[in-house]
C-alpha atoms as a PDB file:
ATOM      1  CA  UNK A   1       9.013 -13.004  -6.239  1.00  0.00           C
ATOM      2  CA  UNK A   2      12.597 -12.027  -7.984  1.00  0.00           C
ATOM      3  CA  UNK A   3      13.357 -13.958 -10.498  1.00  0.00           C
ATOM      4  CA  UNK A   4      17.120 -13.871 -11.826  1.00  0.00           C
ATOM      5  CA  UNK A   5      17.858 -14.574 -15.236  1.00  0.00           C
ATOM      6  CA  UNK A   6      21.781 -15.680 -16.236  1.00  0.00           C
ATOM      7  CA  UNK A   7      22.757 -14.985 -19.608  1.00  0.00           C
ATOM      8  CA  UNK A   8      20.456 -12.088 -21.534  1.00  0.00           C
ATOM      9  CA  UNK A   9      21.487 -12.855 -24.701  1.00  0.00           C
ATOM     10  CA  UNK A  10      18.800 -14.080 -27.187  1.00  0.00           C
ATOM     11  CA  UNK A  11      17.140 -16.201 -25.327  1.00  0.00           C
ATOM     12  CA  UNK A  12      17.857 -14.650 -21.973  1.00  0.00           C
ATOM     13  CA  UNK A  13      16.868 -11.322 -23.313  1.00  0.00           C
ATOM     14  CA  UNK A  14      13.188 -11.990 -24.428  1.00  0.00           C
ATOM     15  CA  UNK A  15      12.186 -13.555 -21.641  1.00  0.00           C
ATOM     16  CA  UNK A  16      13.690 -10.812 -19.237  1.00  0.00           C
ATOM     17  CA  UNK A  17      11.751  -8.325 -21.855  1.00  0.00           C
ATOM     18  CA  UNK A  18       8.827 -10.863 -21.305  1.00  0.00           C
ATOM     19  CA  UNK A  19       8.952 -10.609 -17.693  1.00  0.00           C
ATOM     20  CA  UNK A  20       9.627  -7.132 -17.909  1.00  0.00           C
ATOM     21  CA  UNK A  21       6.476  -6.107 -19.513  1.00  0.00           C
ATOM     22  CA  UNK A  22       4.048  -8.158 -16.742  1.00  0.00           C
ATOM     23  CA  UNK A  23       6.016  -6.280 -13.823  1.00  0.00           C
ATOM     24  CA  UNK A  24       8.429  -9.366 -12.832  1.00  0.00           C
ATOM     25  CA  UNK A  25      11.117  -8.550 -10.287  1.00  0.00           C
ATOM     26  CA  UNK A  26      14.254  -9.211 -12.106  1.00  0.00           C
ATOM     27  CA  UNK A  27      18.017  -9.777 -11.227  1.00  0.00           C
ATOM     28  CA  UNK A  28      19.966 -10.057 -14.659  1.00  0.00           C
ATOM     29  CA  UNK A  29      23.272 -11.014 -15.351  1.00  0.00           C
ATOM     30  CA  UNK A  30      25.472 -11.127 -17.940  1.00  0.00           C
ATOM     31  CA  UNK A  31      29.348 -11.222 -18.265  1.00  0.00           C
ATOM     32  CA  UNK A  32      29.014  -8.879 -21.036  1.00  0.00           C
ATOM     33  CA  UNK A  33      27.614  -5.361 -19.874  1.00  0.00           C
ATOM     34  CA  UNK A  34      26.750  -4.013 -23.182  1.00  0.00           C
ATOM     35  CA  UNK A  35      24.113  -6.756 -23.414  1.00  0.00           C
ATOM     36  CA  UNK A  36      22.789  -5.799 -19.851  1.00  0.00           C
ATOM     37  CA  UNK A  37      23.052  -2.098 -20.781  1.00  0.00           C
ATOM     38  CA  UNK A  38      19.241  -2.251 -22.500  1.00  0.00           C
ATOM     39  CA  UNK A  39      17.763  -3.578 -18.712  1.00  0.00           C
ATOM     40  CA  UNK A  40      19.475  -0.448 -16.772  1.00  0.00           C
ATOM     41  CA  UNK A  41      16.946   1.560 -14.575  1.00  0.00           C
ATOM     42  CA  UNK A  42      14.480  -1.285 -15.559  1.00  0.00           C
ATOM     43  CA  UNK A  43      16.449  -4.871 -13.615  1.00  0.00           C
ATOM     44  CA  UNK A  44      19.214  -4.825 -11.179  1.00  0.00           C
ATOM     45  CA  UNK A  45      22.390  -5.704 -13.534  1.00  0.00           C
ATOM     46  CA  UNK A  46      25.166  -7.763 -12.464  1.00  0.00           C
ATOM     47  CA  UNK A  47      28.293  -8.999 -14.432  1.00  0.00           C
ATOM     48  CA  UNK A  48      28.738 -11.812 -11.445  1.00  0.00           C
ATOM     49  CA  UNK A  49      25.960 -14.761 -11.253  1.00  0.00           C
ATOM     50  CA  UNK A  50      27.017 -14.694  -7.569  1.00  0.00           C
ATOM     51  CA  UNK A  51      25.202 -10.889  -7.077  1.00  0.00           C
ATOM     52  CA  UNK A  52      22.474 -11.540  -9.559  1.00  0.00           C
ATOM     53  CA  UNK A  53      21.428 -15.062  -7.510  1.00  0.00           C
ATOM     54  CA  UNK A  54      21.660 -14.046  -3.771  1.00  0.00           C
ATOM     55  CA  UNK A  55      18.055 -13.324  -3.436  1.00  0.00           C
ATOM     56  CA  UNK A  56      16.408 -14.711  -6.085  1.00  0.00           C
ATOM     57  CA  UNK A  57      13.363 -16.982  -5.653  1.00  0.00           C
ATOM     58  CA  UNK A  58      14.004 -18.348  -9.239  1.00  0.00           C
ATOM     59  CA  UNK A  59      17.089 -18.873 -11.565  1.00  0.00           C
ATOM     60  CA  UNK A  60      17.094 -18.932 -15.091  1.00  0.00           C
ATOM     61  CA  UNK A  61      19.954 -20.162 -16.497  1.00  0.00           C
ATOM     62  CA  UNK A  62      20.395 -19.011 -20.172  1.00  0.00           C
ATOM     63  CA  UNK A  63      23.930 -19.603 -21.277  1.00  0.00           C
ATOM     64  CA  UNK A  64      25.731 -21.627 -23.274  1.00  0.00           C
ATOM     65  CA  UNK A  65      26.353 -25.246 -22.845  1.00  0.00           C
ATOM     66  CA  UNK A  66      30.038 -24.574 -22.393  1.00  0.00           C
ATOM     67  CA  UNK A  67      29.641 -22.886 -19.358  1.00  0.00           C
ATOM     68  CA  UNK A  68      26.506 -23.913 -18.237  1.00  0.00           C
ATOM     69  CA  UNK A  69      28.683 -26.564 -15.157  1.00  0.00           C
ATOM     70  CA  UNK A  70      30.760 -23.882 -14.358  1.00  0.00           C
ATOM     71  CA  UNK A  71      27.942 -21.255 -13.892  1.00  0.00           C
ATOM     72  CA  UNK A  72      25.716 -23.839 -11.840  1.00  0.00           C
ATOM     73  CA  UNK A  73      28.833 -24.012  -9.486  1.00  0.00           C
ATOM     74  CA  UNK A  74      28.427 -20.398  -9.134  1.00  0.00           C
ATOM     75  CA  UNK A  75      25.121 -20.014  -8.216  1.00  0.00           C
ATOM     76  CA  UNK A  76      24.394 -23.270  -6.011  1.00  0.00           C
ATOM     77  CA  UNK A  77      26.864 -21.642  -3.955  1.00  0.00           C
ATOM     78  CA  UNK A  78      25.646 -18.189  -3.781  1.00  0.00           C
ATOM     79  CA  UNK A  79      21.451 -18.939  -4.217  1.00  0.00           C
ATOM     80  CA  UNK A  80      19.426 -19.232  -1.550  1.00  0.00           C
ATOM     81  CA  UNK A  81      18.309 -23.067  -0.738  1.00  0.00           C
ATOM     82  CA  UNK A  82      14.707 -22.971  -1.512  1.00  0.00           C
ATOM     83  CA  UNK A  83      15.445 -21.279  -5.176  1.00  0.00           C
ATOM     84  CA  UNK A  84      14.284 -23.242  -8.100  1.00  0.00           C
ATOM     85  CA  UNK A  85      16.954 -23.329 -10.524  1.00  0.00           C
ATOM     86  CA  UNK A  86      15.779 -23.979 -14.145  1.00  0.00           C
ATOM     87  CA  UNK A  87      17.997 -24.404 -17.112  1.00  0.00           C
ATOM     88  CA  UNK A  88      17.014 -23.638 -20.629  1.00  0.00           C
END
């Protein structure tokens, strides 16, 4: 299962660490690539929700209300149809 993860920020970021630790598949994104820099080598990094979603089984949305429309627009258009998109 790959599970991508919008937004690594504070919340973002521990749960990708989380995930990280158990051996999760993860697709992060962030807009801002020092903040995805830690995940290198570890997560495929994207600074596009459109890369980050095209294969993922599960979306995590973890960014901030202001842009949380905009970035569902994004990645109901570029997730596959079956994902489960959850917001946090």
């Amino acid at each position: 299962m790959k599970i991508a993860i919008i937004g690594v920020g504070g919340l973002g970021g521990a749960l990708a660490e989380g995930l990280l630790a158990r051996g999760a598949t993860l697709s992060l994104c962030d807009r801002h690539a020092e903040k995805l820099a830690r995940f290198v080598g570890q997560a495929e990094t994207h600074l596009e929700p459109a890369a980050a979603v095209r294969e993922a089984d599960v979306v995590v949305l973890a960014v901030k209300p202001k842009v949380t429309v905009a970035t569902c627009k994004q990645v109901a258009a570029h997730a596959p149809a079956a994902a489960l998109v959850v917001s946090c």
